[in-house]
Protein backbone atom coordinates (compact mmCIF):
# COMPACT_ATOMS: atom_id res chain seq x y z
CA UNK A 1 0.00 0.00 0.00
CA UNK A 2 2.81 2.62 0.85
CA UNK A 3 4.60 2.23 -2.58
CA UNK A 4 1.16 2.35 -4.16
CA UNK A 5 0.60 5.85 -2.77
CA UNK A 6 4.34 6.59 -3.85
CA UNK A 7 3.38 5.65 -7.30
CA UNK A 8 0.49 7.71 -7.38
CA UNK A 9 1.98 10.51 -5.95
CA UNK A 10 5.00 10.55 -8.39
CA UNK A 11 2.80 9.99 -11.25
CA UNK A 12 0.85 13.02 -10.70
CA UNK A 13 3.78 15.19 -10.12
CA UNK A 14 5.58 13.64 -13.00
CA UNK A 15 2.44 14.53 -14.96
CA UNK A 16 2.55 17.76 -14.09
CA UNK A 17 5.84 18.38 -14.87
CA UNK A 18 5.82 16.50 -18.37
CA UNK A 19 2.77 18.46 -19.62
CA UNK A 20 4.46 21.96 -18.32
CA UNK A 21 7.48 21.08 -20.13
CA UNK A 22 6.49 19.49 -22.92
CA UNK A 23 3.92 22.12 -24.21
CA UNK A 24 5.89 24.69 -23.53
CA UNK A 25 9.09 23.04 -25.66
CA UNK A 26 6.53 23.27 -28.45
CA UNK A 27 6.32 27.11 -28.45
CA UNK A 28 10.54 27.30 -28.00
CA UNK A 29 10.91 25.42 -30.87
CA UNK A 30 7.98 26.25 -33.30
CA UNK A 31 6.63 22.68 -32.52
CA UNK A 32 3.17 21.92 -32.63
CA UNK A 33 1.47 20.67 -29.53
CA UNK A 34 0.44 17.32 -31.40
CA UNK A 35 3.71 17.07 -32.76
CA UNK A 36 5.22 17.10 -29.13
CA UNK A 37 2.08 14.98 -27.54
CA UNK A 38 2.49 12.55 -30.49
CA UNK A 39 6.75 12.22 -30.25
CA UNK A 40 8.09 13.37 -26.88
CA UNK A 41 5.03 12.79 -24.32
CA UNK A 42 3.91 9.63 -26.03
CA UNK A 43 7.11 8.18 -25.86
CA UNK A 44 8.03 9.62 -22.78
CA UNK A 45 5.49 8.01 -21.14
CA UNK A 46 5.47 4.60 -23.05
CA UNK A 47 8.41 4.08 -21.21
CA UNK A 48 7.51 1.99 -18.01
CA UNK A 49 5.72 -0.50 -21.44
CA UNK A 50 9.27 -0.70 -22.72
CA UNK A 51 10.86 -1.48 -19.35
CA UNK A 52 8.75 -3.98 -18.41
CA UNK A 53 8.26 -5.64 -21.63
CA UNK A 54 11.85 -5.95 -22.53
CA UNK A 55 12.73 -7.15 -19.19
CA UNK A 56 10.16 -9.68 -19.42
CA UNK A 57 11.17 -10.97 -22.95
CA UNK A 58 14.71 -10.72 -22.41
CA UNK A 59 13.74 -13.28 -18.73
CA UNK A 60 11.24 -15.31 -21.14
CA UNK A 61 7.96 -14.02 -19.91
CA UNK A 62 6.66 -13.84 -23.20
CA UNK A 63 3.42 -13.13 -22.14
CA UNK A 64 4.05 -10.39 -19.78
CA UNK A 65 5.71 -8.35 -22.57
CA UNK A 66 2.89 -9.76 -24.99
CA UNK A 67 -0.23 -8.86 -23.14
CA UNK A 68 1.29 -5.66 -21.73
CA UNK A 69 1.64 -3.86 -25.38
CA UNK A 70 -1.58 -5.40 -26.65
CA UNK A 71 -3.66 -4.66 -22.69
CA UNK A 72 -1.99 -0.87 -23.16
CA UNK A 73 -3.02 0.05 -26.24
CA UNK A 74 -6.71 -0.93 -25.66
CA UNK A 75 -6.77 0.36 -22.46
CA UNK A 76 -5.10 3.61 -23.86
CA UNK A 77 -8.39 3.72 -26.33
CA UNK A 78 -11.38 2.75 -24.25
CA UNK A 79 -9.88 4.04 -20.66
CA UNK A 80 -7.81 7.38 -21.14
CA UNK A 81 -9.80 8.50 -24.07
CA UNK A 82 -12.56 7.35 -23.00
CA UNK A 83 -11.83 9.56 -18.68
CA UNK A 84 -10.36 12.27 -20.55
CA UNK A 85 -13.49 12.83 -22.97
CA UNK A 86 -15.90 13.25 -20.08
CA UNK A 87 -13.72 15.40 -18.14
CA UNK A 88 -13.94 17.54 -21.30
CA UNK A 89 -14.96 17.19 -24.71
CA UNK A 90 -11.92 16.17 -26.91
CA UNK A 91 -11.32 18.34 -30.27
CA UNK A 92 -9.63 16.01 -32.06
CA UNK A 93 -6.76 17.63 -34.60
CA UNK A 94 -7.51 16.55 -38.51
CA UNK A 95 -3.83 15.65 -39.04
CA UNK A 96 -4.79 12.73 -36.25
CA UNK A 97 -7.75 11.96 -38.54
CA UNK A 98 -6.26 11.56 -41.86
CA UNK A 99 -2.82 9.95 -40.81
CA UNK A 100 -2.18 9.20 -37.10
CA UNK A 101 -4.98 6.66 -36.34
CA UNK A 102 -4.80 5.05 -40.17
CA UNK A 103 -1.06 4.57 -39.38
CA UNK A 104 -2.29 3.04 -36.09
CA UNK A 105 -4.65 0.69 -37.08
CA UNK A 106 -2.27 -0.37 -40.23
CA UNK A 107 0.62 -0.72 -37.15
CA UNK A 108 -2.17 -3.18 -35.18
CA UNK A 109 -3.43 -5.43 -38.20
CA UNK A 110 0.75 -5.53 -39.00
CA UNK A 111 1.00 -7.09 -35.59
CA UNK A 112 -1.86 -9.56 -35.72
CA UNK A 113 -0.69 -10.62 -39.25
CA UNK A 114 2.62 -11.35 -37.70
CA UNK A 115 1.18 -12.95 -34.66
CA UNK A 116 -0.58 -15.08 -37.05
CA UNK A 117 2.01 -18.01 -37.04
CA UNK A 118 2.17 -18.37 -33.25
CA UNK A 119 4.90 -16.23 -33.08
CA UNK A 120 7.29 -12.98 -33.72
CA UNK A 121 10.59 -13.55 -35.12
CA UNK A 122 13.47 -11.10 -34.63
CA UNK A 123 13.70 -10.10 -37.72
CA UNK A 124 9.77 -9.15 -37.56
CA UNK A 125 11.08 -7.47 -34.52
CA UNK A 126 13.65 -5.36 -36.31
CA UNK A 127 11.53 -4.47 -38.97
CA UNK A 128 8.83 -3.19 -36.23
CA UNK A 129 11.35 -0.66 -34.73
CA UNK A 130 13.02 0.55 -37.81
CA UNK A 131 8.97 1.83 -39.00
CA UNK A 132 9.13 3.45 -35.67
CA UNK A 133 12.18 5.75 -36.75
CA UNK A 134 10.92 6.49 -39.93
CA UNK A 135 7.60 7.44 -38.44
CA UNK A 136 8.93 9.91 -36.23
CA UNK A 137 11.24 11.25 -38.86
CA UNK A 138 8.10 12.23 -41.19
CA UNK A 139 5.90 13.66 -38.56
CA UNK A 140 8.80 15.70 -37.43
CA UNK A 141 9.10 17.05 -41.04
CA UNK A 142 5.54 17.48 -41.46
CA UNK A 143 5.52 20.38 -38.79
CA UNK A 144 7.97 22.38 -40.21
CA UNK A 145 5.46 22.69 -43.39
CA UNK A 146 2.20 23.12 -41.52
CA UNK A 147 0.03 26.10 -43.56
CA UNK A 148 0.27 29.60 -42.43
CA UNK A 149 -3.73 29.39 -41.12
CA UNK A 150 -2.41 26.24 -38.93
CA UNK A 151 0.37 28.55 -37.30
CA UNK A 152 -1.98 31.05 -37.18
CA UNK A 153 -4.80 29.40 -35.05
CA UNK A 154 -1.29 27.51 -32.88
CA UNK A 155 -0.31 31.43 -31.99
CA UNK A 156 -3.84 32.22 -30.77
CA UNK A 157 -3.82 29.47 -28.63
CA UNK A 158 -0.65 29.85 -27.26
CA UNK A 159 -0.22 33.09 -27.15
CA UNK A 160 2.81 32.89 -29.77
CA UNK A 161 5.48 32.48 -26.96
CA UNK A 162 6.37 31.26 -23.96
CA UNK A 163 6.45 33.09 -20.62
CA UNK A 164 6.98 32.62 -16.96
CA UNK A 165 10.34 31.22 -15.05
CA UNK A 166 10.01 28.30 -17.41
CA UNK A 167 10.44 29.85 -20.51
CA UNK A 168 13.93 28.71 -21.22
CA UNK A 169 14.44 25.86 -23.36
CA UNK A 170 16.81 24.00 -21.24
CA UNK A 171 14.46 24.40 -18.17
CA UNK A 172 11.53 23.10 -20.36
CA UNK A 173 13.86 20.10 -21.22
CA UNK A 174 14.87 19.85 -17.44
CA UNK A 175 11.08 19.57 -16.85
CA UNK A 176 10.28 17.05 -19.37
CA UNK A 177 13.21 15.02 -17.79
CA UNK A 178 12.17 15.23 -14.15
CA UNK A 179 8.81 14.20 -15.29
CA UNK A 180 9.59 11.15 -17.30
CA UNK A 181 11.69 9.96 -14.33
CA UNK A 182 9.00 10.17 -11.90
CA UNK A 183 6.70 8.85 -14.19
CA UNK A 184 8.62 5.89 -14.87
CA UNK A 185 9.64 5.22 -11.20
CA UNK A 186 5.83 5.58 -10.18
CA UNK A 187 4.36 3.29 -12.93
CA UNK A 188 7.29 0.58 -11.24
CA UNK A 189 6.03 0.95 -7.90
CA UNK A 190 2.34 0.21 -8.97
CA UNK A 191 3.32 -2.50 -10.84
CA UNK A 192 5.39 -4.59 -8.84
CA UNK A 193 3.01 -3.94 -5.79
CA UNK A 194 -0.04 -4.94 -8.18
CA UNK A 195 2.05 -8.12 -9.84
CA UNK A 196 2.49 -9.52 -6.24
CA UNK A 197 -0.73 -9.30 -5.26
CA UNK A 198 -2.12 -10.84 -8.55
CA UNK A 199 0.15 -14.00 -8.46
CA UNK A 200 -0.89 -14.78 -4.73
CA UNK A 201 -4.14 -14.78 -6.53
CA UNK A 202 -3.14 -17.39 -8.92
CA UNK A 203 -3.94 -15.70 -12.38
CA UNK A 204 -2.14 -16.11 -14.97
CA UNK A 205 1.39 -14.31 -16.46
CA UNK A 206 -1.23 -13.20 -19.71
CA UNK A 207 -3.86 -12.02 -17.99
CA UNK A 208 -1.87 -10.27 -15.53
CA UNK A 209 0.14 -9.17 -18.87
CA UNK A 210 -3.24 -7.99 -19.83
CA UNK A 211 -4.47 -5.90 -16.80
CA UNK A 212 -2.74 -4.92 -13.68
CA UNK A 213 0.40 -4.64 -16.19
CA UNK A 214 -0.95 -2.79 -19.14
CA UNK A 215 -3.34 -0.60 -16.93
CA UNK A 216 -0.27 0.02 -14.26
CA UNK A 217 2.31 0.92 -17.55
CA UNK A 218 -0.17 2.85 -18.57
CA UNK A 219 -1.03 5.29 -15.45
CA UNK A 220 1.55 7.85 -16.98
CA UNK A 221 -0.40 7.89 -20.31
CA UNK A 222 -3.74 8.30 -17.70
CA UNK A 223 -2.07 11.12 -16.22
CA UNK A 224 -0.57 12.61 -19.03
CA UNK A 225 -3.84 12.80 -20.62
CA UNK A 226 -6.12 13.46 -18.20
CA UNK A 227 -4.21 16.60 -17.08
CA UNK A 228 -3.75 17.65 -20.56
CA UNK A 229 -7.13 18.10 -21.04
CA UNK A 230 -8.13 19.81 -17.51
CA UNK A 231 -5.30 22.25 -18.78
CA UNK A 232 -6.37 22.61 -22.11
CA UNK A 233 -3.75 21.18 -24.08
CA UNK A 234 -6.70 18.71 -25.89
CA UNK A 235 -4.03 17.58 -28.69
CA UNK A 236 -1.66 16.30 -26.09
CA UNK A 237 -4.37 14.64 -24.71
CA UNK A 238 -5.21 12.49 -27.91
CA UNK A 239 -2.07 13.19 -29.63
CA UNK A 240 -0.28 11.21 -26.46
CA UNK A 241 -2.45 7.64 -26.97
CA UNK A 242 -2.33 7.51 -30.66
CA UNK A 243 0.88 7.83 -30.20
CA UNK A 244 1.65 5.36 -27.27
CA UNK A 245 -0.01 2.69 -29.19
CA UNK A 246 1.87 3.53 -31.98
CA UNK A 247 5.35 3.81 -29.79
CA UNK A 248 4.12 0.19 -28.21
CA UNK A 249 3.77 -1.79 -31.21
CA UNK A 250 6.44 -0.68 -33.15
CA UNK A 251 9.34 0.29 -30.20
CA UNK A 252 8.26 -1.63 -27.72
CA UNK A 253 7.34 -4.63 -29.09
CA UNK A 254 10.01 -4.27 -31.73
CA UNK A 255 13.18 -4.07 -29.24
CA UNK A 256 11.28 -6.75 -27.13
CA UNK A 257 11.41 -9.39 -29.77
CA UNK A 258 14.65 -8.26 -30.90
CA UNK A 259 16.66 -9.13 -27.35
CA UNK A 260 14.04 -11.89 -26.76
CA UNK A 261 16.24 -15.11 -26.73
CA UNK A 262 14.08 -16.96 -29.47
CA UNK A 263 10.61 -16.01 -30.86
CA UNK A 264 8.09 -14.05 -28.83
CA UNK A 265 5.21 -17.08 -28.72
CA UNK A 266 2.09 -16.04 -28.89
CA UNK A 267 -0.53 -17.67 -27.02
CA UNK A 268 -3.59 -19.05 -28.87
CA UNK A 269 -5.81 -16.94 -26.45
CA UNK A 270 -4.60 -14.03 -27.62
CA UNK A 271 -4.63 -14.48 -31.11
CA UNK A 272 -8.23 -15.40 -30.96
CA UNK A 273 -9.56 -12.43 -28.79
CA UNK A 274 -7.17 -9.99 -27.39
CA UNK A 275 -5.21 -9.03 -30.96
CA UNK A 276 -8.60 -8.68 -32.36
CA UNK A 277 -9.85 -6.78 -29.96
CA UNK A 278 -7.04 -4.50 -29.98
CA UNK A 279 -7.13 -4.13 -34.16
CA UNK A 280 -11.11 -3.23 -33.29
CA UNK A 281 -10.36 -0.86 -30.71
CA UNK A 282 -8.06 1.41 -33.04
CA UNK A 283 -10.35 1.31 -36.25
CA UNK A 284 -13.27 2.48 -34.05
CA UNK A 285 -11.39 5.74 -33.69
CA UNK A 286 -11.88 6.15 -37.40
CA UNK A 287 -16.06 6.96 -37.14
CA UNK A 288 -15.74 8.28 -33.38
CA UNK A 289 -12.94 10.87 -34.92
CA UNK A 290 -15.18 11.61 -37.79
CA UNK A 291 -17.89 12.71 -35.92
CA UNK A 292 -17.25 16.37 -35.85
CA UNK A 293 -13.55 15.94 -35.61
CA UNK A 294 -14.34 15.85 -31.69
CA UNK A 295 -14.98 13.21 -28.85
CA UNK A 296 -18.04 13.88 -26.61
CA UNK A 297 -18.71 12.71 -23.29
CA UNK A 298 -21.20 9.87 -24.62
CA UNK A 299 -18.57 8.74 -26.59
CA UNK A 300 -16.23 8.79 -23.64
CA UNK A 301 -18.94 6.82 -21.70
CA UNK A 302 -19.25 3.99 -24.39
CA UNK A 303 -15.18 3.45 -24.69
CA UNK A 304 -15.13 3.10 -20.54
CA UNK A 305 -18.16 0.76 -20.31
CA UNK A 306 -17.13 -1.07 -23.47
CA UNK A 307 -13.18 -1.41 -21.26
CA UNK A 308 -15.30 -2.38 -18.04
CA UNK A 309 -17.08 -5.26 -20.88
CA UNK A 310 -13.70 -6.13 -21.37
CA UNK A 311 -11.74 -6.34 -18.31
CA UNK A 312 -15.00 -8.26 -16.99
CA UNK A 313 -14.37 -11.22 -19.59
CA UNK A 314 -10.90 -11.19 -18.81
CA UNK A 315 -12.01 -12.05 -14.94
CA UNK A 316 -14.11 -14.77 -15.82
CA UNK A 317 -12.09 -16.42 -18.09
CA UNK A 318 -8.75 -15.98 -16.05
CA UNK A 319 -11.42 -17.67 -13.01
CA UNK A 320 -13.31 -20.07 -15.15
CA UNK A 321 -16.22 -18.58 -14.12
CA UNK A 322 -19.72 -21.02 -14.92
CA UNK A 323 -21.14 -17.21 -16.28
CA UNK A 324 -18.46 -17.21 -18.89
CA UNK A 325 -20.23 -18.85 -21.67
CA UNK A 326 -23.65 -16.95 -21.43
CA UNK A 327 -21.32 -13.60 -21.09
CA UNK A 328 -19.82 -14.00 -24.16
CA UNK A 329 -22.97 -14.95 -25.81
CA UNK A 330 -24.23 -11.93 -25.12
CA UNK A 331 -21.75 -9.76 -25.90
CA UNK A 332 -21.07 -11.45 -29.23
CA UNK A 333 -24.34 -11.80 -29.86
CA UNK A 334 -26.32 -8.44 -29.22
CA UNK A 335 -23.43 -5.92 -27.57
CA UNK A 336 -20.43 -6.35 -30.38
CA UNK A 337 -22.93 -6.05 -33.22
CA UNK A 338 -25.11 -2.97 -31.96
CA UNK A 339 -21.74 -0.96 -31.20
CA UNK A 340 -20.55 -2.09 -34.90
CA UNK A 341 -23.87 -0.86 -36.04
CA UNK A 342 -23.62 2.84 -34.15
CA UNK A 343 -20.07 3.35 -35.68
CA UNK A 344 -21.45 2.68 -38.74
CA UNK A 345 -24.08 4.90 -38.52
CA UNK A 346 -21.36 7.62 -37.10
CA UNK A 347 -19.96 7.12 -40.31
CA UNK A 348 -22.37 7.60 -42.62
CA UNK A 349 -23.52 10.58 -40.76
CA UNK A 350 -19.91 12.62 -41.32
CA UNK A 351 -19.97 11.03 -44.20
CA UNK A 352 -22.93 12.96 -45.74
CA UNK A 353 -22.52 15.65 -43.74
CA UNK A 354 -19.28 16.43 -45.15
CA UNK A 355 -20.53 15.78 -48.76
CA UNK A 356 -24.03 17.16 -49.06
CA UNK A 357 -24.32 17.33 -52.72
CA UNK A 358 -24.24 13.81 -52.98
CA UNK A 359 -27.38 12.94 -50.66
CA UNK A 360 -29.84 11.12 -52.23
């Protein structure tokens, strides 16, 4: 209990101090917010995912680093969009629309087709990181050509410069630094606390892969976010989980299968439902994104009750639990298709709202 409240503690601070920095870097350098939320802050705070999941490959607790990458990136959809969104409404920046969130459900079905052997190679793993630098590389370009009514509308927001005792670049970096640190060494304390407690339970190294360890790796990203958009900085708030997800599957997985000793296995239970829930959870962004470019607070609501649907099966298959089979009957029966159905209909809706000539 004592280094739980440590964790916490440090990951608020840390937070604090990432956001601060980070947004302010932006105006030093001519940077766009979701440039920085989508490079620095997402991979800043990926990094407990890469600890732990390189650690546990390199020991051979394949599914530790497995389930952690895949259990982070939906939880980084469903949960921290999902709490940030009803906090505040989420405006949701069209670069994210037209490239970030196709490049991260093209990084996701990559994955599952590469799980889809039983297992990823090190060369698979190679490949994975190298799309990571040449990701960063474009996006980082990209800014430095953004149209003059973009700059424009980035000046109005943020007042063209930065002020106050941290105006300095090298404080803003300091900042950034002292956050990720604390961020890192809180996310640790959570997780080793909530890893011991789960294995006295008896659940398994996937499941906990899948929960306690993706959720706990991913309390920076919670904070990050969450605080981003109570301060107003909305594209660090989405700009830092499409880009986490991104940063896990390519970096994190990549370097994890690259130092693993042999192949990272992949357990048959995952590739039947956690990869393709994960693949699901990133193209739902695409209609949710769509509508109006911004993510209300229903929307929030249906990504954290369709995460508590989740989580929920998780539990009662991890127990065996007799309600298991008439759970997933429902869900796969009525639940799955009626949300498929709404995002659909989402869809459409932008769809001919954006192109009302062509109604019929």
């Amino acid at each position: 209990m004592l280094w739980f409240i440590l964790g916490l503690i440090a990951l608020v601070a840390g937070a604090e101090l990432l956001v601060r920095g980070a947004s302010k870097l932006a105006l030093s350098f001519g940077i766009s917010p979701l440039v920085v939320g989508l490079t620095v802050v997402a991979f800043g705070t990926s990094a407990p995912e890469m600890a732990v999941s390189v650690q546990s490959a390199w020991s051979g607790q394949v599914d530790i680093a497995l389930g952690n990458v895949v259990g982070s990136n939906i939880f980084n959809v469903l949960f921290i969009l999902g709490a940030s969104a009803l906090i505040v409404p989420l405006v949701v920046h069209q670069q994210i629309i037209r490239q970030e969130v196709p490049v991260m459900i093209g990084a996701s079905l990559l994955l599952w087709a590469m799980a889809a052997d039983g297992g990823i190679s090190r060369w698979e793993g190679l490949l994975l990181a190298s799309l990571i630098v040449g990701y960063t590389f474009i996006i980082i370009r990209q800014s430095r050509r953004e149209t003059a009514a973009i700059k424009a509308e980035y000046d109005e927001a943020f007042d063209g410069v930065a002020k106050g005792w941290d105006a300095h670049w090298g404080v803003q970096i300091l900042l950034i630094l002292a956050g990720l640190a604390l961020l890192v060494l809180g996310a640790n304390w959570l997780v080793e606390a909530a890893v011991t407690f789960a294995k006295q339970l008896g659940v398994s190294e996937l499941v906990i892969g899948l929960t306690i360890v993706a959720a706990g790796t991913s309390l920076p990203e919670v904070a990050t976010s969450i605080l981003a958009a109570i301060r107003g900085e909305r594209d660090i708030a989405v700009g830092n989980v499409v880009g986490s997800n991104l940063f896990n599957i390519l970096a994190v997985l990549g370097i994890s299968a690259s130092v693993a000793p042999g192949d990272l296995a992949v357990a048959p239970a995952m590739l039947a439902f956690d990869l393709p829930v994960m693949v699901a959870v990133a193209i739902a962004c695409l209609p949710v994104f769509f509508n109006g470019s911004c993510i209300s607070r229903w929307e929030g609501a249906l990504f954290l009750a369709l995460y508590v649907a989740y989580t929920l099966y998780l539990i009662l298959y991890a127990t065996g639990h007799d309600a298991l089979h008439g759970y997933s009957a429902v869900m796969g029966g009525f639940v799955l298709p009626l949300l498929a159905v709404t995002l659909v209909v989402l869809a459409v809706r932008h769809w001919r709202l954006a192109h009302p000539d062509n109604r019929t």
